[in-house]
C-alpha atoms as a PDB file:
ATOM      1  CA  UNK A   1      57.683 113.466 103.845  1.00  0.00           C
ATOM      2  CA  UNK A   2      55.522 114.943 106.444  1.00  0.00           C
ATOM      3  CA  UNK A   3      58.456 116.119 108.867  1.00  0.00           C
ATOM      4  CA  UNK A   4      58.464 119.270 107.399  1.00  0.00           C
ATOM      5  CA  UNK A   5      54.715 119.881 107.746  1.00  0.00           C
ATOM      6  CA  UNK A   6      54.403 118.399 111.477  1.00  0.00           C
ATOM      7  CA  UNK A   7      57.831 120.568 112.327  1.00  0.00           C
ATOM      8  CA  UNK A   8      55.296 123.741 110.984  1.00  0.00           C
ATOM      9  CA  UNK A   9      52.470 122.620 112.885  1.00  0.00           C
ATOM     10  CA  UNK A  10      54.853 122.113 116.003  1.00  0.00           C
ATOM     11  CA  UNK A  11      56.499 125.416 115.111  1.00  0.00           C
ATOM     12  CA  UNK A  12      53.014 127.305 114.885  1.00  0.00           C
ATOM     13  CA  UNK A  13      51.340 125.979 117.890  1.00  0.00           C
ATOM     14  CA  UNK A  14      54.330 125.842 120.570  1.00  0.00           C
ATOM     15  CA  UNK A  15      57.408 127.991 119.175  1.00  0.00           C
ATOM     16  CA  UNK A  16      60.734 127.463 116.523  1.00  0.00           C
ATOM     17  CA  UNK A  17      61.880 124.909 119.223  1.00  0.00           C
ATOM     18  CA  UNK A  18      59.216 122.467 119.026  1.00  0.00           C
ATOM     19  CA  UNK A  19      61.114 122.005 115.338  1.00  0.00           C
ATOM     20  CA  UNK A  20      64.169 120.944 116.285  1.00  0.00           C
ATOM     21  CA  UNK A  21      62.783 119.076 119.835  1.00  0.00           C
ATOM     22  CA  UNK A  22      59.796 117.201 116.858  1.00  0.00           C
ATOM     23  CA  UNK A  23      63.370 116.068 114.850  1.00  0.00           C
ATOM     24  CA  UNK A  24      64.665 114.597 118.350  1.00  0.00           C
ATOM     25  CA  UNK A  25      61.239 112.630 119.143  1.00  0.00           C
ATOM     26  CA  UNK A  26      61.364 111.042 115.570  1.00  0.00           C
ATOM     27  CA  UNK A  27      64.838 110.161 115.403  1.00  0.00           C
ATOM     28  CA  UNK A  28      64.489 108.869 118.784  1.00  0.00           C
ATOM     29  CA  UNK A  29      61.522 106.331 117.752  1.00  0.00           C
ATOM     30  CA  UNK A  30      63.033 105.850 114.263  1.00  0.00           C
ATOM     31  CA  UNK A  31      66.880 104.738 116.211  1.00  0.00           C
ATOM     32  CA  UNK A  32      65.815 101.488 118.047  1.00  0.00           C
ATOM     33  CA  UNK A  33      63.611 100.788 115.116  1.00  0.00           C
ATOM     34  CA  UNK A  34      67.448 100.704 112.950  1.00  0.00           C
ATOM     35  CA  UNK A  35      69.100  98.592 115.138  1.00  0.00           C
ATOM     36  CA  UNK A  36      65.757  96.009 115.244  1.00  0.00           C
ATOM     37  CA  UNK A  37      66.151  95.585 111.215  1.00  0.00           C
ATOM     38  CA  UNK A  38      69.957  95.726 111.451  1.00  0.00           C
ATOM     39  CA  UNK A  39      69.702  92.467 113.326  1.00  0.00           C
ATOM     40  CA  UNK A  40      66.633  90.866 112.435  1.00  0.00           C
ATOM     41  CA  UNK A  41      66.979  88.054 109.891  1.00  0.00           C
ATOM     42  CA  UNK A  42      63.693  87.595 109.072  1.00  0.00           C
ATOM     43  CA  UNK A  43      62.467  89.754 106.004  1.00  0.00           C
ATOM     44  CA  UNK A  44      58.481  89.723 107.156  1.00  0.00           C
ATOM     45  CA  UNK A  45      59.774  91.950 109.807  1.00  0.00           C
ATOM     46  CA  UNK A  46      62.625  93.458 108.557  1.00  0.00           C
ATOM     47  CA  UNK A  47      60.979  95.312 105.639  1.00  0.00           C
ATOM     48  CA  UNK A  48      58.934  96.760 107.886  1.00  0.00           C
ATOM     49  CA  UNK A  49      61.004  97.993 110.630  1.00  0.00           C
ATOM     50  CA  UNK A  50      63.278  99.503 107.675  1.00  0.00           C
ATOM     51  CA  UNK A  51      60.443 101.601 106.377  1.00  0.00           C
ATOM     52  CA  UNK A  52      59.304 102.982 109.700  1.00  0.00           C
ATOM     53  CA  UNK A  53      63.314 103.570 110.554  1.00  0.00           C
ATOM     54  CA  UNK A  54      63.999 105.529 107.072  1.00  0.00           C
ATOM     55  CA  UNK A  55      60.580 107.231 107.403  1.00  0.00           C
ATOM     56  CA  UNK A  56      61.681 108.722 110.785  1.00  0.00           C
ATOM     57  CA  UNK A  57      65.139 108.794 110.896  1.00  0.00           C
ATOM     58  CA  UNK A  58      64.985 111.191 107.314  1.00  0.00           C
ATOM     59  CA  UNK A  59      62.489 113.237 108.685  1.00  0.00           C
ATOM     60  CA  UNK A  60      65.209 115.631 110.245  1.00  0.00           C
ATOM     61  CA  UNK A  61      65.980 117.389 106.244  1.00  0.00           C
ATOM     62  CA  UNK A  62      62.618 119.529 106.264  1.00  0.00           C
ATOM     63  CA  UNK A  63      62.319 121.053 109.791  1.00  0.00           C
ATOM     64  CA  UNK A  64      66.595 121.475 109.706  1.00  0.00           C
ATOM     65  CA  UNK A  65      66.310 123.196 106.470  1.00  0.00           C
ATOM     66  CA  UNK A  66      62.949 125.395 107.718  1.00  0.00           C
ATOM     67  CA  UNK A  67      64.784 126.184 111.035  1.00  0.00           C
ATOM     68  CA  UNK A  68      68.436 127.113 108.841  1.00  0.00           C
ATOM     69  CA  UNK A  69      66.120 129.381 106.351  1.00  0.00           C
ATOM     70  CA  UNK A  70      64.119 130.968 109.098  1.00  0.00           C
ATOM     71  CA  UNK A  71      67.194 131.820 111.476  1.00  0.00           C
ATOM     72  CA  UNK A  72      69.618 132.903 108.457  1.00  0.00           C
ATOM     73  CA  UNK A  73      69.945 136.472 107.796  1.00  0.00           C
ATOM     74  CA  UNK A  74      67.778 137.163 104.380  1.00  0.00           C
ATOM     75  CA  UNK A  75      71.078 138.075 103.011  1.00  0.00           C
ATOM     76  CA  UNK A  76      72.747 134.738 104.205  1.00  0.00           C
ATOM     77  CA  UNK A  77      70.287 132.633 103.308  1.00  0.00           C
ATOM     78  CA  UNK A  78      71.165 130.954 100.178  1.00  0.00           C
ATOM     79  CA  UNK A  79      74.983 130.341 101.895  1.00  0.00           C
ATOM     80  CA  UNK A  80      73.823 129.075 104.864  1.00  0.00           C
ATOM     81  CA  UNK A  81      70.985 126.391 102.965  1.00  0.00           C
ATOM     82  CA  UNK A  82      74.656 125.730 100.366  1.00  0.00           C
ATOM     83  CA  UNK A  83      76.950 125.065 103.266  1.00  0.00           C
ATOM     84  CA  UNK A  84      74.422 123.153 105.311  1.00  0.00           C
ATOM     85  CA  UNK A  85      73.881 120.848 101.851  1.00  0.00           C
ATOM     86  CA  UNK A  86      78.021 120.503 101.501  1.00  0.00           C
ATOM     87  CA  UNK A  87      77.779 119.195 104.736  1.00  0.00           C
ATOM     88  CA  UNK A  88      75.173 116.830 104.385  1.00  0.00           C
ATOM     89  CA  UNK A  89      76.852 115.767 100.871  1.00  0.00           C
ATOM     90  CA  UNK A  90      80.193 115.677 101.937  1.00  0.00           C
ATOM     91  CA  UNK A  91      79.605 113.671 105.055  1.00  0.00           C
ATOM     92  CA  UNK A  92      76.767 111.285 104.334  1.00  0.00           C
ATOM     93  CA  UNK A  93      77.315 110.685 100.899  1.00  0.00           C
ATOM     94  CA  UNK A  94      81.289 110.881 100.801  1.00  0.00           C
ATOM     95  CA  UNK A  95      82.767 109.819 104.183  1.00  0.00           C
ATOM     96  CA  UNK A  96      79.628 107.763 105.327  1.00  0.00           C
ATOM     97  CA  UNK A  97      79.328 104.984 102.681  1.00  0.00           C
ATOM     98  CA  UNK A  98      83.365 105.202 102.653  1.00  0.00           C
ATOM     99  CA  UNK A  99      83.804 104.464 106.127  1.00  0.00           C
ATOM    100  CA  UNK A 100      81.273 101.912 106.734  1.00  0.00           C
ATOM    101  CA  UNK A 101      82.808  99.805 104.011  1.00  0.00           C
ATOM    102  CA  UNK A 102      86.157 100.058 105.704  1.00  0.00           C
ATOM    103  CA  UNK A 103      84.764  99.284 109.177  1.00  0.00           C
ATOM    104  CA  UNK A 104      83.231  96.049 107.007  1.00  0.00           C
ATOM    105  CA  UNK A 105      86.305  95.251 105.484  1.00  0.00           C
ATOM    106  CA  UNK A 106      88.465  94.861 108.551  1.00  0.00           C
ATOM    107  CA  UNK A 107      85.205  93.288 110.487  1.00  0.00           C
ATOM    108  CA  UNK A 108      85.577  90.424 107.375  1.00  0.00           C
ATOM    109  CA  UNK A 109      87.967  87.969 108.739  1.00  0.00           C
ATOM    110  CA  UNK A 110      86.471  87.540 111.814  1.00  0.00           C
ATOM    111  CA  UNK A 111      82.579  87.884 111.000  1.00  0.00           C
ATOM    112  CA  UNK A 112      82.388  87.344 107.223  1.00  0.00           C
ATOM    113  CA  UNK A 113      80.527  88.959 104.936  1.00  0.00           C
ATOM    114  CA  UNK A 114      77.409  89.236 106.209  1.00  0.00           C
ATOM    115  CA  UNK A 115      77.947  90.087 109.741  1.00  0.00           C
ATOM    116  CA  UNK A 116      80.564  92.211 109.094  1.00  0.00           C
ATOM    117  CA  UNK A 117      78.335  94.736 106.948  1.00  0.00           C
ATOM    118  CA  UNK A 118      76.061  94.046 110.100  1.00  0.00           C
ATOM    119  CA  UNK A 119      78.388  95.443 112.822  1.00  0.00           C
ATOM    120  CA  UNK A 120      79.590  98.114 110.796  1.00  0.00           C
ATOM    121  CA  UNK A 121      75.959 100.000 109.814  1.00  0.00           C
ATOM    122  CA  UNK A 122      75.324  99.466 113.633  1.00  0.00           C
ATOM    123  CA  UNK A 123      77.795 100.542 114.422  1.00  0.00           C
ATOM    124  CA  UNK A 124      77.560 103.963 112.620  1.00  0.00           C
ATOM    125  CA  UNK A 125      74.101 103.918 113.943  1.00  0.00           C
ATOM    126  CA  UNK A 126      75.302 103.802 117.239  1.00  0.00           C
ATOM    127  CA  UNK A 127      76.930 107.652 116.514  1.00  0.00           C
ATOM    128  CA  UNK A 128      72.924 108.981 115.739  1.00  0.00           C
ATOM    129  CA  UNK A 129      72.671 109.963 119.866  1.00  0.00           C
ATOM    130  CA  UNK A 130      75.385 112.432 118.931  1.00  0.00           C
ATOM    131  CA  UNK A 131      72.651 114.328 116.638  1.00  0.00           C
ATOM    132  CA  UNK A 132      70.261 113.807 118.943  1.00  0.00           C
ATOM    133  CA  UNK A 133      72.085 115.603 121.500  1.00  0.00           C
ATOM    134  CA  UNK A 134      72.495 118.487 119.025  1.00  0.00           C
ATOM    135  CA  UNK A 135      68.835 118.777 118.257  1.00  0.00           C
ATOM    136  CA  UNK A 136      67.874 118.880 121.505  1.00  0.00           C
ATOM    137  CA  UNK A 137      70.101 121.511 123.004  1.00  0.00           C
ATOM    138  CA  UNK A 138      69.353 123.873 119.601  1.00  0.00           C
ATOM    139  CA  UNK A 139      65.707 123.545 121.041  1.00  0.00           C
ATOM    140  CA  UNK A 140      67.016 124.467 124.385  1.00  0.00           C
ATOM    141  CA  UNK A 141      68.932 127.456 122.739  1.00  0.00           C
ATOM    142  CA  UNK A 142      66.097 128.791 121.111  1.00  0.00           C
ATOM    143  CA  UNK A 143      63.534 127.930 123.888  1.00  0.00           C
ATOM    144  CA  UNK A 144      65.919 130.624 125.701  1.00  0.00           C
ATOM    145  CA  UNK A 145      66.202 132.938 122.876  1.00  0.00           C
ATOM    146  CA  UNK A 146      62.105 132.992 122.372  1.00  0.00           C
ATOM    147  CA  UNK A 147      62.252 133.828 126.266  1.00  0.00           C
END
């Protein structure tokens, strides 16, 4: 959306880190903003809160994939952009979905149906500091590398 276009902006005016520290700031608005919809039960606000959340929160693909093409060797390129996209696939559209609906299912005799789909997205939520710790100490590492 316009991640990728801030992240150049970013990129231009204060260095490649700014990218990957720009992914961190969104993601960091965009997480609390997750967990408000995940347990608001009012649609007037939660439609809202969702938008803003995916809005942010998916804002990491353009600046990762800018920051993977600019740091790849020219030769590399098109493996490095392939394995980065297995990843993603593999992960968030294979084990993801997969393991949230098992974390539901054995949440469902205790919560229902409901709440247990509840607990289970937050609580794969919950893991999104991990990647926040990641983008933050690649903008350290190339902070130091720009040095």
């Amino acid at each position: 959306m316009g991640g990728g276009w801030l992240a150049n902006r970013a990129a231009a005016r204060w260095g490649l880190y700014a990218q990957s520290w720009l992914v961190l700031a969104m993601k960091s608005v965009g997480l609390p903003l997750s967990f408000l919809f995940y347990v608001s039960s009012d649609p007037w606000i939660g439609v809202p809160l969702y938008w803003l959340s995916v809005v942010l929160i998916s804002s990491y693909l353009g600046p990762s994939f800018a920051l993977i093409q600019g740091l790849a060797p020219l030769r590399l390129r098109a493996l490095w952009a392939a394995v980065t996209l297995l990843v993603l696939n593999l992960v968030g559209l294979g084990l993801g979905p997969t393991l949230i609906g098992v974390i539901s299912d054995a949440l469902k005799p205790s919560l229902g149906d409901a709440e247990a789909l509840r607990w289970a997205l937050l609580t794969f939520a919950a893991a999104t500091p991990c990647a926040l710790f990641h983008y933050w100490r690649a903008g350290v590492c190339l902070k130091r590398q720009a040095a």
